[in-house]
Protein backbone atom coordinates (compact mmCIF):
# COMPACT_ATOMS: atom_id res chain seq x y z
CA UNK A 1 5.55 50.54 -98.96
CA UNK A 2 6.50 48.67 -95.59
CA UNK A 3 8.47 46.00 -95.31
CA UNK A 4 6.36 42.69 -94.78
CA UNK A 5 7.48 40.78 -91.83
CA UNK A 6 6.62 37.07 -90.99
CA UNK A 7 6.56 35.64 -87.97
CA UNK A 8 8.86 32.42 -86.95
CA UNK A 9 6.80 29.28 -86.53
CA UNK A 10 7.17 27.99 -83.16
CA UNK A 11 9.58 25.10 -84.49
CA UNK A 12 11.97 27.86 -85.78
CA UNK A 13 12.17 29.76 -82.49
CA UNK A 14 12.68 26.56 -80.60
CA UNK A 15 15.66 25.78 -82.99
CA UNK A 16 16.96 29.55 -82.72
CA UNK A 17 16.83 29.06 -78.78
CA UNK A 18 18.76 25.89 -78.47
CA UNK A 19 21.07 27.21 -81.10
CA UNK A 20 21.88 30.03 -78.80
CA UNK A 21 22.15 28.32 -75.45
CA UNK A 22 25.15 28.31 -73.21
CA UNK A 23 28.55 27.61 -74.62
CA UNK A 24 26.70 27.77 -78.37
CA UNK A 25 26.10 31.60 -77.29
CA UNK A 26 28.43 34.26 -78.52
CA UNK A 27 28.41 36.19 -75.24
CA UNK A 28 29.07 33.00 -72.97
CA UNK A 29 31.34 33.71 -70.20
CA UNK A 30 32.17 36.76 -70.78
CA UNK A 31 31.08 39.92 -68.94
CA UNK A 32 30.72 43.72 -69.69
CA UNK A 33 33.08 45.71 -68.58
CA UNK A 34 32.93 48.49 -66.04
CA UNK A 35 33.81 51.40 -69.22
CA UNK A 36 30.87 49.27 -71.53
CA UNK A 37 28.40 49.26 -68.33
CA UNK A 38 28.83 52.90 -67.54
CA UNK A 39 28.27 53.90 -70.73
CA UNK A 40 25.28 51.96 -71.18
CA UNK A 41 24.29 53.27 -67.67
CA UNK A 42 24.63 56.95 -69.24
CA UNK A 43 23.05 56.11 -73.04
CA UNK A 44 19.70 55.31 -70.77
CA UNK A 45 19.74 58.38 -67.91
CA UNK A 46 17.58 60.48 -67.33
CA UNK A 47 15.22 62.06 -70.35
CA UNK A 48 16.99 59.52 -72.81
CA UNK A 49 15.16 56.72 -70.92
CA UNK A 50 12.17 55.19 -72.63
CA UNK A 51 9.95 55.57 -69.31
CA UNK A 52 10.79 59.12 -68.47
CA UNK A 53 7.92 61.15 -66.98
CA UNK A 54 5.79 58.08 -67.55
CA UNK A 55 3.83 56.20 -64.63
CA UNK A 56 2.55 52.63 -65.32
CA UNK A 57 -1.02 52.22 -64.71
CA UNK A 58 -2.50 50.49 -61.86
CA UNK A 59 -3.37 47.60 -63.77
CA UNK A 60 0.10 47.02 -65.21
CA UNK A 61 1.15 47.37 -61.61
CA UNK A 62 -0.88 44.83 -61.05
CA UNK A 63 0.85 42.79 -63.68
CA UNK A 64 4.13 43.09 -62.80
CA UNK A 65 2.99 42.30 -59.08
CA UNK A 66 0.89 38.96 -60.27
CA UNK A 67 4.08 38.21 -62.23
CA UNK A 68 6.57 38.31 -59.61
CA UNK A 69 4.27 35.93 -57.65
């Protein structure tokens, strides 16, 4: 048996989004480091990236080209 997942209602992920906006946010101001940065560089090189050996289609080309419009 799966777990049975419900979605947030729109009111909820409003709340969770101001609750996590600037200084409220955990991560504010800070910045990765170079070591951190590298090594999330190297966990996504190569074969170990989601999109390797994988074209997008013409239409999501199109997509991403409407959406940068």
């Amino acid at each position: 048996m799966g777990v049975k997942r419900r979605k947030h209602s729109r009111a909820t992920r409003k709340l969770m989004s101001l609750k996590a906006k600037g200084k409220k946010n955990p991560f504010y101001g800070k910045r990765h480091s170079s070591r951190t940065k590298r090594k999330q560089r190297l966990i996504k090189l190569g074969s170990k990236n989601p999109m390797y050996g994988r074209r997008h289609t013409t239409k999501t080309k199109n997509k991403i080209r409407a959406a940068k419009r």
